[in-house]
N, C-alpha and C. Protein backbone atom coordinates (compact mmCIF):
# COMPACT_ATOMS: atom_id res chain seq x y z
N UNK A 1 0.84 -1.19 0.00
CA UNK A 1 0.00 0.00 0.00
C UNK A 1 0.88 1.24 0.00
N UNK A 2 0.63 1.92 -0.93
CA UNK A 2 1.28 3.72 -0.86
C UNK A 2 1.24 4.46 -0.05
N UNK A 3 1.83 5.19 0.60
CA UNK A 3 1.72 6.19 1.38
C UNK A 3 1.40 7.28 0.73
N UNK A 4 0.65 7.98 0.89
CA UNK A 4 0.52 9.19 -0.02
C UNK A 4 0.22 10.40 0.93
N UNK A 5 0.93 11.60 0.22
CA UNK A 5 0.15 12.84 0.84
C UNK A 5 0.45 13.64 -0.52
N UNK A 6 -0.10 15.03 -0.26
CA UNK A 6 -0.21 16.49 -1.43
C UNK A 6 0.63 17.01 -0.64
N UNK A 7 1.57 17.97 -1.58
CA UNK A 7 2.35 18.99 -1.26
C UNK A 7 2.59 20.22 -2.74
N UNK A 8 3.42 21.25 -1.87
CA UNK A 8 3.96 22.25 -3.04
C UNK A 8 5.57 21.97 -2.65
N UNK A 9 5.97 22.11 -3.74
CA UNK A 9 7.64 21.55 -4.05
C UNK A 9 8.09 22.65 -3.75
N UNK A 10 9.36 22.88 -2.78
CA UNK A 10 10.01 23.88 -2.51
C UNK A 10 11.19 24.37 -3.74
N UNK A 11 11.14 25.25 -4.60
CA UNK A 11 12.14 25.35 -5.83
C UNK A 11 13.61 24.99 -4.57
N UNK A 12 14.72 25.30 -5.66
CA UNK A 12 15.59 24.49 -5.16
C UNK A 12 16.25 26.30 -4.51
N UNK A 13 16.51 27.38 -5.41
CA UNK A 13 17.34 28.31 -4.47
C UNK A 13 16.26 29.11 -3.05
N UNK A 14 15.31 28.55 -3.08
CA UNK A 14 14.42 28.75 -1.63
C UNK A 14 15.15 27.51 -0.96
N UNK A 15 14.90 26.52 -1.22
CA UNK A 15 15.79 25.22 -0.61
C UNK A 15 16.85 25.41 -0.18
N UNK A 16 17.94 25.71 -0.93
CA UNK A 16 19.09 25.92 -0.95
C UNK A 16 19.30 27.21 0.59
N UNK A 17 18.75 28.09 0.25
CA UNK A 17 18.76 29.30 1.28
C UNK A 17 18.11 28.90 2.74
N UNK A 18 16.97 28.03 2.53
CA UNK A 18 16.38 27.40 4.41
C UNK A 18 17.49 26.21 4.23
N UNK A 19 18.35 25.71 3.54
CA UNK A 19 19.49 24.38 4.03
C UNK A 19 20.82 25.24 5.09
N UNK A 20 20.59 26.79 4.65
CA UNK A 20 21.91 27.02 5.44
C UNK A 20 21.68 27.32 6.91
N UNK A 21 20.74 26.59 7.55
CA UNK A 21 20.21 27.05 8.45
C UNK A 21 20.11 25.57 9.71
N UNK A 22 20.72 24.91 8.96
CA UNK A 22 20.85 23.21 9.30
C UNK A 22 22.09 23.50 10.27
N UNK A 23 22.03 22.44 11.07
CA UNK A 23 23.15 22.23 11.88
C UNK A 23 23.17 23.16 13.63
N UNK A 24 24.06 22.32 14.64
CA UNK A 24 24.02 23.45 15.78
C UNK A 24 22.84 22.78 17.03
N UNK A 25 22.19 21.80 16.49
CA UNK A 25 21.34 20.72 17.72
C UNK A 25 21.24 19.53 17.63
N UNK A 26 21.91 18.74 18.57
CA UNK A 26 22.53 17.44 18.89
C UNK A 26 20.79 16.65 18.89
N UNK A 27 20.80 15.77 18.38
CA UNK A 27 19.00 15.05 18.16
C UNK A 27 18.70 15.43 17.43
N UNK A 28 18.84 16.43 16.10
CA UNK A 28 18.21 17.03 15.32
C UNK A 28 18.50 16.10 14.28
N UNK A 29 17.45 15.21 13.24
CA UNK A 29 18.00 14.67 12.12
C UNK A 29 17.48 15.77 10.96
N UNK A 30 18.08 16.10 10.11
CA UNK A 30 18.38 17.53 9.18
C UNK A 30 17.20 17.18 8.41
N UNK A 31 16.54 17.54 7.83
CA UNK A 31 16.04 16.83 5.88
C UNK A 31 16.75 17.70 4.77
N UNK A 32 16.99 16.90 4.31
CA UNK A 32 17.86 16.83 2.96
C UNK A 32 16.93 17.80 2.12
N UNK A 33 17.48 18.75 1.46
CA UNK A 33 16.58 19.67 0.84
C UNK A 33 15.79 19.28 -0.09
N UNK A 34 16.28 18.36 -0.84
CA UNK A 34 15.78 17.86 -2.16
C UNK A 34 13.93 17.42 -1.94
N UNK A 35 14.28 17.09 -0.05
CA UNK A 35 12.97 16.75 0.20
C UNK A 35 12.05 17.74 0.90
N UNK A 36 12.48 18.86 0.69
CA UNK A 36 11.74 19.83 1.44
C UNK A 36 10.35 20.12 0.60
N UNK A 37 9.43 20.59 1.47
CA UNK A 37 7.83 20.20 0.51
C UNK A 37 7.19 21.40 1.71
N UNK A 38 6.07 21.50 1.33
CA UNK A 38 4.50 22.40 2.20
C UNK A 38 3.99 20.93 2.04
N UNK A 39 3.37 20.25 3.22
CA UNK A 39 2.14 19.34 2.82
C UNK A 39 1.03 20.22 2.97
N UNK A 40 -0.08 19.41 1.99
CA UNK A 40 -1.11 20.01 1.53
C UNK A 40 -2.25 18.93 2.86
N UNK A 41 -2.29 18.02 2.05
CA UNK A 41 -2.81 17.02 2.71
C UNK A 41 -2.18 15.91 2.82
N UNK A 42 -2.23 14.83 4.39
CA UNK A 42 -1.56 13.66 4.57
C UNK A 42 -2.48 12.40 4.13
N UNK A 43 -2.50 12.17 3.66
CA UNK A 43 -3.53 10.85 2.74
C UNK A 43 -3.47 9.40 3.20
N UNK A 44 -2.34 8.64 3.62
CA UNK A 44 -1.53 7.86 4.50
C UNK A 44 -1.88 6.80 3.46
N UNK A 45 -1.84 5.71 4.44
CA UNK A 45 -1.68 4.13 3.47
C UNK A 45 -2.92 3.64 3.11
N UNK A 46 -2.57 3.82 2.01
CA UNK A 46 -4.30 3.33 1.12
C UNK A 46 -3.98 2.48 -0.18
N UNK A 47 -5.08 1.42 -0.27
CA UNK A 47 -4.71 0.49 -1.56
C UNK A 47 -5.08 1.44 -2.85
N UNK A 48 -4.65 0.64 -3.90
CA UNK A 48 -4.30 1.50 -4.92
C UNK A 48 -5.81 1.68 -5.80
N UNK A 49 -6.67 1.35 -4.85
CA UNK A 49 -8.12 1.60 -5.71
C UNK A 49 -8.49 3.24 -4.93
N UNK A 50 -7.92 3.16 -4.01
CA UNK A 50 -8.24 5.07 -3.23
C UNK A 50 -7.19 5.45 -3.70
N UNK A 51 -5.89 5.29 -3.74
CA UNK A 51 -5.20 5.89 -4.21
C UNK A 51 -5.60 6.66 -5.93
N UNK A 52 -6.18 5.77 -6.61
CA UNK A 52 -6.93 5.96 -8.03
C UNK A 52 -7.79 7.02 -7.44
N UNK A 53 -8.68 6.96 -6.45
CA UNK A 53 -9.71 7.74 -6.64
C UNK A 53 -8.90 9.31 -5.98
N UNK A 54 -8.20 9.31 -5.14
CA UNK A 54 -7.28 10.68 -4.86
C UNK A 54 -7.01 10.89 -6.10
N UNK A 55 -6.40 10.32 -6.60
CA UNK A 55 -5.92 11.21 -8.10
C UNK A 55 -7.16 11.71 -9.17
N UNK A 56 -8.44 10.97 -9.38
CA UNK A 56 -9.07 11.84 -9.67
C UNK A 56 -9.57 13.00 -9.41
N UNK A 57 -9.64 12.70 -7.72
CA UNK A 57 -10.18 14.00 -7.39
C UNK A 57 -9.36 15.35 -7.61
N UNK A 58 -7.84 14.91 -7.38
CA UNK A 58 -6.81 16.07 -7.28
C UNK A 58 -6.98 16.61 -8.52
N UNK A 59 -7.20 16.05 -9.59
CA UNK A 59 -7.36 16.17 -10.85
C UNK A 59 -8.30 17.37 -11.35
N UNK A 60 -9.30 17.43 -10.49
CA UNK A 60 -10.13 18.31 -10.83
C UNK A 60 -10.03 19.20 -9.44
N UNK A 61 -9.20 20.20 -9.50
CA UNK A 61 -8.91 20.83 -8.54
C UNK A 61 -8.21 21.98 -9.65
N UNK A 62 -8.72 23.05 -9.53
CA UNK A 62 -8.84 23.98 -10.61
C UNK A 62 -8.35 25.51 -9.83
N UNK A 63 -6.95 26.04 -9.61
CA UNK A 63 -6.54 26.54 -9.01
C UNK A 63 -5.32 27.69 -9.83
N UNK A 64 -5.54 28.95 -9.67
CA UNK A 64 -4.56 30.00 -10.17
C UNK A 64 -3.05 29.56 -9.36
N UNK A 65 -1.61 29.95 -10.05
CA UNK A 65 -0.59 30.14 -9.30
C UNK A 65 -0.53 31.34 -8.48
N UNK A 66 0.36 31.04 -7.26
CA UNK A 66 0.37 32.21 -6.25
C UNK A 66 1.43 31.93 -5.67
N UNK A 67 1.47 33.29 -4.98
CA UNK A 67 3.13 33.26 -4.02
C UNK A 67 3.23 32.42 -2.56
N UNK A 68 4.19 31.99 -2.62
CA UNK A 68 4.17 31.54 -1.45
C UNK A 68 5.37 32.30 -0.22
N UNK A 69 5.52 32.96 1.27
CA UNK A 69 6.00 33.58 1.44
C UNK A 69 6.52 32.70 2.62
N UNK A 70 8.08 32.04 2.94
CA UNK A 70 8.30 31.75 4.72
C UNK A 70 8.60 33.08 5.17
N UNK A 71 8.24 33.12 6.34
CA UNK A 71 8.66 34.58 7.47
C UNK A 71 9.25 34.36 8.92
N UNK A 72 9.61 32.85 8.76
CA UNK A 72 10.20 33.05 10.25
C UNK A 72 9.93 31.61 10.22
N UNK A 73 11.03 31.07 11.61
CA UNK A 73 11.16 29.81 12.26
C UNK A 73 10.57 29.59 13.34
N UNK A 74 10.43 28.38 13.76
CA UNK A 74 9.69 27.72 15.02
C UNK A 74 9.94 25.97 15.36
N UNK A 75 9.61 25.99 16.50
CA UNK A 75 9.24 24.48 16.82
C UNK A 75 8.46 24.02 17.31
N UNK A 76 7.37 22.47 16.69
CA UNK A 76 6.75 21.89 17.09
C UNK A 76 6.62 21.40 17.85
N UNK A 77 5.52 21.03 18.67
CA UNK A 77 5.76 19.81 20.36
C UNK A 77 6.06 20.35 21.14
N UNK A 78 6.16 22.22 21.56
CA UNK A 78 6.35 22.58 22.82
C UNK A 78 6.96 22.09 23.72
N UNK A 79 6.75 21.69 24.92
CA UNK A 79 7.50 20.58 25.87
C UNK A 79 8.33 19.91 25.51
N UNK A 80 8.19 19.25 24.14
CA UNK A 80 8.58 17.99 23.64
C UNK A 80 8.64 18.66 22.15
N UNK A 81 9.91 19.65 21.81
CA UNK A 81 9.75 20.08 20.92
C UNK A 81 10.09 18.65 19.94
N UNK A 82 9.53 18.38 18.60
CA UNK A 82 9.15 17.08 17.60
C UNK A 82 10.09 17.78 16.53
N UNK A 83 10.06 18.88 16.20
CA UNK A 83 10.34 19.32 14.78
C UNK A 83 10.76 20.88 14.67
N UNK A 84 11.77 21.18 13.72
CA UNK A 84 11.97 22.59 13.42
C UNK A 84 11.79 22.91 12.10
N UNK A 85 10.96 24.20 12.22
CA UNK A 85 10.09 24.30 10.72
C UNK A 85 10.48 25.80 10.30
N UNK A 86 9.88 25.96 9.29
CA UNK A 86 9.89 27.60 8.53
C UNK A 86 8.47 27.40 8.32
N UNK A 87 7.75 28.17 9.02
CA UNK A 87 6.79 28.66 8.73
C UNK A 87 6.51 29.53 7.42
N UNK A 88 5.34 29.43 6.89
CA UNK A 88 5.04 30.11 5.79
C UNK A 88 3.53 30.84 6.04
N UNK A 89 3.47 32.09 5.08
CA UNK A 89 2.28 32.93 5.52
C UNK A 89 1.09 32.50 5.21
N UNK A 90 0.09 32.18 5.80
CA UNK A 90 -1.38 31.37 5.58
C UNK A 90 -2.17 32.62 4.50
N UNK A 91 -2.05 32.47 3.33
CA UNK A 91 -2.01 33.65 2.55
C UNK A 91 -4.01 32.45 2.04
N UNK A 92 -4.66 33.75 1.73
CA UNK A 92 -6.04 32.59 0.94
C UNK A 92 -5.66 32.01 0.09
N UNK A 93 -4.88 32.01 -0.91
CA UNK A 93 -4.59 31.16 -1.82
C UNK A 93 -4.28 30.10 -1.31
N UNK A 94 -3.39 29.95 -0.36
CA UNK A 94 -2.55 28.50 0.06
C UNK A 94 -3.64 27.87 1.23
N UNK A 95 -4.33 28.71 2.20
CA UNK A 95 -5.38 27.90 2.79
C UNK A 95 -6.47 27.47 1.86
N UNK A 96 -6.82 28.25 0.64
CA UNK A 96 -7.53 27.65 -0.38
C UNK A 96 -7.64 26.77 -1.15
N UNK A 97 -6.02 26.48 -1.15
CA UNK A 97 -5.60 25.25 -2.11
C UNK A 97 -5.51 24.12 -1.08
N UNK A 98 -5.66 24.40 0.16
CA UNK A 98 -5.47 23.29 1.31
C UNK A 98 -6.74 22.96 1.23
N UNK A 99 -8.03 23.76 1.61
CA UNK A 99 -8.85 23.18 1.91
C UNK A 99 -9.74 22.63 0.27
N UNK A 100 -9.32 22.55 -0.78
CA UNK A 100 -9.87 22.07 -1.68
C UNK A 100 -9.02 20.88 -1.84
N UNK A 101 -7.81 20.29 -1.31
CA UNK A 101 -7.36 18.87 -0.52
C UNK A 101 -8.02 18.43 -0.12
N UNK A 102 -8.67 18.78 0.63
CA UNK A 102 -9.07 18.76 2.23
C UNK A 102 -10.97 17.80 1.56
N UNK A 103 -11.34 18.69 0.74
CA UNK A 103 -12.21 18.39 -0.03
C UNK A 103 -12.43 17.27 -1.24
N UNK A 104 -11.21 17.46 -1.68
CA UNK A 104 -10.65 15.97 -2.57
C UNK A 104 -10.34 14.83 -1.73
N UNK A 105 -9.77 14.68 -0.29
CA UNK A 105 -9.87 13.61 -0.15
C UNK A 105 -11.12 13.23 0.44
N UNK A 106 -11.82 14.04 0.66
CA UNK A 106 -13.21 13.65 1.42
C UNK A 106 -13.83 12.98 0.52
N UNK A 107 -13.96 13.20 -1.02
CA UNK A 107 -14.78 13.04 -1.86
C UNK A 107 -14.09 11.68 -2.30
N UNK A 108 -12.76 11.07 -1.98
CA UNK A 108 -12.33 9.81 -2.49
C UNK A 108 -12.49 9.01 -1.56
N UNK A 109 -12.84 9.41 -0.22
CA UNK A 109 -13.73 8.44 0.57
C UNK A 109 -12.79 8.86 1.80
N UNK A 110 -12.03 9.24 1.99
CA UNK A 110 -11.15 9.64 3.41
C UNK A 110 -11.43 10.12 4.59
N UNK A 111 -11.20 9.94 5.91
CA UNK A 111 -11.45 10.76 7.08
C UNK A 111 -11.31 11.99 6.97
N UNK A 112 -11.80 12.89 7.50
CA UNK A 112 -11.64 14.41 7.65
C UNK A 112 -10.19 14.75 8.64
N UNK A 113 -9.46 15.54 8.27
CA UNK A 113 -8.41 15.60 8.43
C UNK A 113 -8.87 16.24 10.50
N UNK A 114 -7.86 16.10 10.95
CA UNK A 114 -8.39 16.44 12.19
C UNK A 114 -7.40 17.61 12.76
N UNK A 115 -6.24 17.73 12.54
CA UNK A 115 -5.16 18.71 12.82
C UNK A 115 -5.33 19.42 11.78
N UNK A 116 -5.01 20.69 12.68
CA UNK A 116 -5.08 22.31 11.68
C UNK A 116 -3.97 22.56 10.83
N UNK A 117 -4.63 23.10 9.81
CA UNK A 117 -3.55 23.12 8.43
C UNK A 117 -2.43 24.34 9.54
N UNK A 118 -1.28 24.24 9.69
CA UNK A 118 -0.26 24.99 9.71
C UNK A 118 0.95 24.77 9.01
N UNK A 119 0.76 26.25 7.66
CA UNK A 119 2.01 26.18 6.28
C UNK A 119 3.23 26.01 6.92
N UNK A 120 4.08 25.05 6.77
CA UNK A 120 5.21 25.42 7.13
C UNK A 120 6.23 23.84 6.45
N UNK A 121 6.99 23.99 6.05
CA UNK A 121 8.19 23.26 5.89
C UNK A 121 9.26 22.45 6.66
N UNK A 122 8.88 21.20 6.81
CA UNK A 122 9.84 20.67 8.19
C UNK A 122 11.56 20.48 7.85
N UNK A 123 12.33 21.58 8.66
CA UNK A 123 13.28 21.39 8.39
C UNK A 123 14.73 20.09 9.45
N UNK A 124 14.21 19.86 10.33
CA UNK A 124 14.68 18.87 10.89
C UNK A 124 13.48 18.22 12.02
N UNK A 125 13.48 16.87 11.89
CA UNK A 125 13.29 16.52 13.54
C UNK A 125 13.92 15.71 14.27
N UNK A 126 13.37 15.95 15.75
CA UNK A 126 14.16 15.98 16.92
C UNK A 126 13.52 14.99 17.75
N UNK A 127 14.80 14.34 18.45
CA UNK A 127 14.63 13.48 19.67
C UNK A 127 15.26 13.74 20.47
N UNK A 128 14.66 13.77 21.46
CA UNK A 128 15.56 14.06 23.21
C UNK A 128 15.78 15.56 23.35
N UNK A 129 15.00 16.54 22.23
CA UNK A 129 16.09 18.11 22.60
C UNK A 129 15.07 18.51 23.26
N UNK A 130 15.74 19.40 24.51
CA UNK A 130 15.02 19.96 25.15
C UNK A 130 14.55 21.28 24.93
N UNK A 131 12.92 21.80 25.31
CA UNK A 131 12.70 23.02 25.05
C UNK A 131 14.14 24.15 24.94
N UNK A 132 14.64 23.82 26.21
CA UNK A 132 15.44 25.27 26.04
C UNK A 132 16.60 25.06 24.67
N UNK A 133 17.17 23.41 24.25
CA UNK A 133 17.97 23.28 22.70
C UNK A 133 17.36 24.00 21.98
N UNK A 134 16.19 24.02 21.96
CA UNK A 134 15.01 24.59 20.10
C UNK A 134 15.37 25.61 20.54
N UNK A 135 14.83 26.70 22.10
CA UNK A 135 14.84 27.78 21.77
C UNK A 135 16.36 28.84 21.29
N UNK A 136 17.22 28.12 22.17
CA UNK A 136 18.89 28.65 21.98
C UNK A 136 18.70 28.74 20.14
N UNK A 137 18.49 27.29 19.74
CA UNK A 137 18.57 27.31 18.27
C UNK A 137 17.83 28.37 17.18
N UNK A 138 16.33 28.52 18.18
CA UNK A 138 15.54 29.44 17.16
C UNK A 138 16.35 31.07 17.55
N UNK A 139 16.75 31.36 18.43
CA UNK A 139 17.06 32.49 19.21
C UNK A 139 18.32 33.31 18.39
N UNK A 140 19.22 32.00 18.02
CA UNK A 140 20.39 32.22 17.46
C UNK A 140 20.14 31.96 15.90
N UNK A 141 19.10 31.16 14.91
CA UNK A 141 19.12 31.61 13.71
C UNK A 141 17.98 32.71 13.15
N UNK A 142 17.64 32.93 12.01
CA UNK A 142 16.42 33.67 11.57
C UNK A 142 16.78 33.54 9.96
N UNK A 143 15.86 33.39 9.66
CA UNK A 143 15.64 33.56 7.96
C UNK A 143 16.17 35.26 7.49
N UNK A 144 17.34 35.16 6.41
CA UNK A 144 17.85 36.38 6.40
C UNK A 144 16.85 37.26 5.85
N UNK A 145 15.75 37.05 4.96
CA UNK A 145 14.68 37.95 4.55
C UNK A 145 13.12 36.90 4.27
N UNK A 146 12.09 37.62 4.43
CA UNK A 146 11.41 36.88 3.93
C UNK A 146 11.70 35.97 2.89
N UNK A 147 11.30 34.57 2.74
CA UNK A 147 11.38 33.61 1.34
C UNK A 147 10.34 33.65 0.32
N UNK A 148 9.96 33.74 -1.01
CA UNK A 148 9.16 34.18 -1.75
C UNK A 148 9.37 32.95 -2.77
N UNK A 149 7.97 32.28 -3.11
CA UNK A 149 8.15 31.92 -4.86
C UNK A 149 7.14 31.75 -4.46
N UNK A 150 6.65 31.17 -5.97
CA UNK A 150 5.89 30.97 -6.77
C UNK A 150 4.94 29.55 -7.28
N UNK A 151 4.26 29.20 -6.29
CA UNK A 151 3.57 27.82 -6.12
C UNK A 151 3.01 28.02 -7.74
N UNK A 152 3.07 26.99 -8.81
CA UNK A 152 2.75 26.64 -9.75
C UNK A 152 2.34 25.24 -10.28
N UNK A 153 2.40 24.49 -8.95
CA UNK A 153 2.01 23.09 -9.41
C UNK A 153 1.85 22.27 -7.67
N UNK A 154 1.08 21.74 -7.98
CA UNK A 154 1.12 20.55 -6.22
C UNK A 154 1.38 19.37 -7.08
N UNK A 155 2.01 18.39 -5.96
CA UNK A 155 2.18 17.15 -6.22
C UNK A 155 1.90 16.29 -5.48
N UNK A 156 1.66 14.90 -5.78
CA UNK A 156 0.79 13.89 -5.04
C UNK A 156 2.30 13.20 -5.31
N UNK A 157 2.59 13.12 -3.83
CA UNK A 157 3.70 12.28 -3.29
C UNK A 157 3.86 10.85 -2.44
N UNK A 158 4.70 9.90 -2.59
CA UNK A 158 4.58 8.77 -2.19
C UNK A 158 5.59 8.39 -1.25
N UNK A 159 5.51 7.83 0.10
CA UNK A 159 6.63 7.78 0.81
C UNK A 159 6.64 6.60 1.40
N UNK A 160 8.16 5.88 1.69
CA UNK A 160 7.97 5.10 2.26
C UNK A 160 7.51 5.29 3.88
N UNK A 161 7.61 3.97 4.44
CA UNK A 161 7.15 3.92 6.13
C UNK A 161 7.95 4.02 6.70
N UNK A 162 8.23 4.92 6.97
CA UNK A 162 9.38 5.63 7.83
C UNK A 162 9.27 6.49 8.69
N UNK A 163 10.01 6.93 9.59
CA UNK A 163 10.09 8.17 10.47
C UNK A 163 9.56 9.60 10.10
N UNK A 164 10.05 9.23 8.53
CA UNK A 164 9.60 11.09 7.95
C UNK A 164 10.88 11.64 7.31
N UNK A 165 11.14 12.38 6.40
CA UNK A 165 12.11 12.56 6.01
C UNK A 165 12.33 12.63 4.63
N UNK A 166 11.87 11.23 4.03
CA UNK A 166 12.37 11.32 2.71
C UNK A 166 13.17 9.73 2.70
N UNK A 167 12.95 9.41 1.41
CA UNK A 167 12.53 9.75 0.31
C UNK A 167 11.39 9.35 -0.03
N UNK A 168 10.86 11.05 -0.66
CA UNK A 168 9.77 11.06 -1.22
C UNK A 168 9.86 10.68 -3.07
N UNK A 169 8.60 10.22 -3.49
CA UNK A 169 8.89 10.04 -4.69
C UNK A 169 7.43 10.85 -5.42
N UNK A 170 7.89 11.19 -6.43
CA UNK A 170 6.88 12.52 -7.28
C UNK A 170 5.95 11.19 -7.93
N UNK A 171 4.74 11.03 -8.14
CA UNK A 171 3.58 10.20 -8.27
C UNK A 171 2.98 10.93 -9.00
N UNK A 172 2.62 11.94 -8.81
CA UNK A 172 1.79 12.99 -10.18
C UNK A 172 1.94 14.30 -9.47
N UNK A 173 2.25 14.98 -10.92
CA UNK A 173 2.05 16.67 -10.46
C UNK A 173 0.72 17.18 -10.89
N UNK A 174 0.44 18.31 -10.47
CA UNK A 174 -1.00 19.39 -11.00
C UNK A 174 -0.63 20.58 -11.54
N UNK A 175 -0.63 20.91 -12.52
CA UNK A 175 -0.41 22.68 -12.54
C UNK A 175 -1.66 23.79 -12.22
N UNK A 176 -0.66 24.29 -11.55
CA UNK A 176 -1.90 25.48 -10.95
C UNK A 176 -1.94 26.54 -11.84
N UNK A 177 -3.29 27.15 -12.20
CA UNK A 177 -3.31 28.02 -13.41
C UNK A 177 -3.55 27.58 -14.55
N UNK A 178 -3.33 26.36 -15.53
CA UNK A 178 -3.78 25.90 -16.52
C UNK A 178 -5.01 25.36 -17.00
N UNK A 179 -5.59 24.86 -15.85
CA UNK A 179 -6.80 24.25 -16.24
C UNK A 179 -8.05 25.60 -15.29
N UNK A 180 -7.83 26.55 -15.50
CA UNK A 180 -8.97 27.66 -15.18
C UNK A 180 -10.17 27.41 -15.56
N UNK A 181 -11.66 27.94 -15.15
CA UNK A 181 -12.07 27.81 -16.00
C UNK A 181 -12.91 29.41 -16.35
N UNK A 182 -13.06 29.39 -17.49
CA UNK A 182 -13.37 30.77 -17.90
C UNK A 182 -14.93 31.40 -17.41
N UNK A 183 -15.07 32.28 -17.28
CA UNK A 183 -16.30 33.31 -16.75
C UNK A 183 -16.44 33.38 -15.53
């Protein structure tokens, strides 16, 4: 069975620019940029007859390109910080394109997602670090300017069963903006 979730592909010199930001907390396992992504929606392990029907639905998901902006770092799990991310700005376009996920998998037969969409990019996670590791870490880096591009396509991604991380493998893309429809 596939693992599947939706994401927007991080271009590579946005990548490249949140990779220099790696390193400096002991428990932290990094992700490799190549795998850096926004999930859209987490879809999880489904036989390949839902998996068929996700892809139709994604299919008809009819969406303009738009910017996408990170503005700053954080960590997940509070107490127990889990993860260090770059947040990105919950702009309508990108909660729009989430919740018409959100709507495609409902319609291929899926649970309703239960955790709140929060944009953001996981750039490492963590075992054993303690609140005060994340905060020293968030305290001492920052994104040198806002990050900016240009979401032009989501992709329906496949992963193995793993921790998280990668590797992800590209399963189908969407372009955003091409299939409009007019009036």
């Amino acid at each position: 069975m596939p693992r599947l979730f939706t994401g927007l592909e991080i271009p590579s010199d946005v990548a490249d620019e949140l990779a220099f930001l790696r390193g400096g907390v002991f428990g932290a396992r990094w992700i490799d940029p190549e795998f850096y992504h926004l999930t859209l929606r987490f879809i999880g392990d489904v036989d390949q007859a839902r998996a068929e029907d996700v892809f139709d639905e994604l299919q008809r998901i009819e969406r303009k390109a738009f910017p996408v902006t990170f503005d700053g770092l954080s960590a997940f799990g509070g107490d127990r910080p889990r993860a260090l991310v770059a947040n990105a700005l919950p702009s309508s376009e990108l909660t729009g394109l989430q919740a018409e996920h959100e709507r495609a998998a409902r319609r291929a037969g899926l649970a309703p997602e239960t955790r709140k969409f929060t944009p953001h990019v996981t750039l490492a996670r963590l075992r054993g670090v303690s609140p005060e590791t994340a905060a020293d870490y968030l305290g001492a880096r920052s994104l040198p300017a806002p990050l900016t591009f240009v979401a032009s396509r989501f992709i329906l991604y496949s992963a193995r069963d793993s921790v998280g991380g990668g590797p992800y493998i590209e399963e189908a893309s969407f372009a955003l903006g091409s299939r409009l429809r007019s009036g």
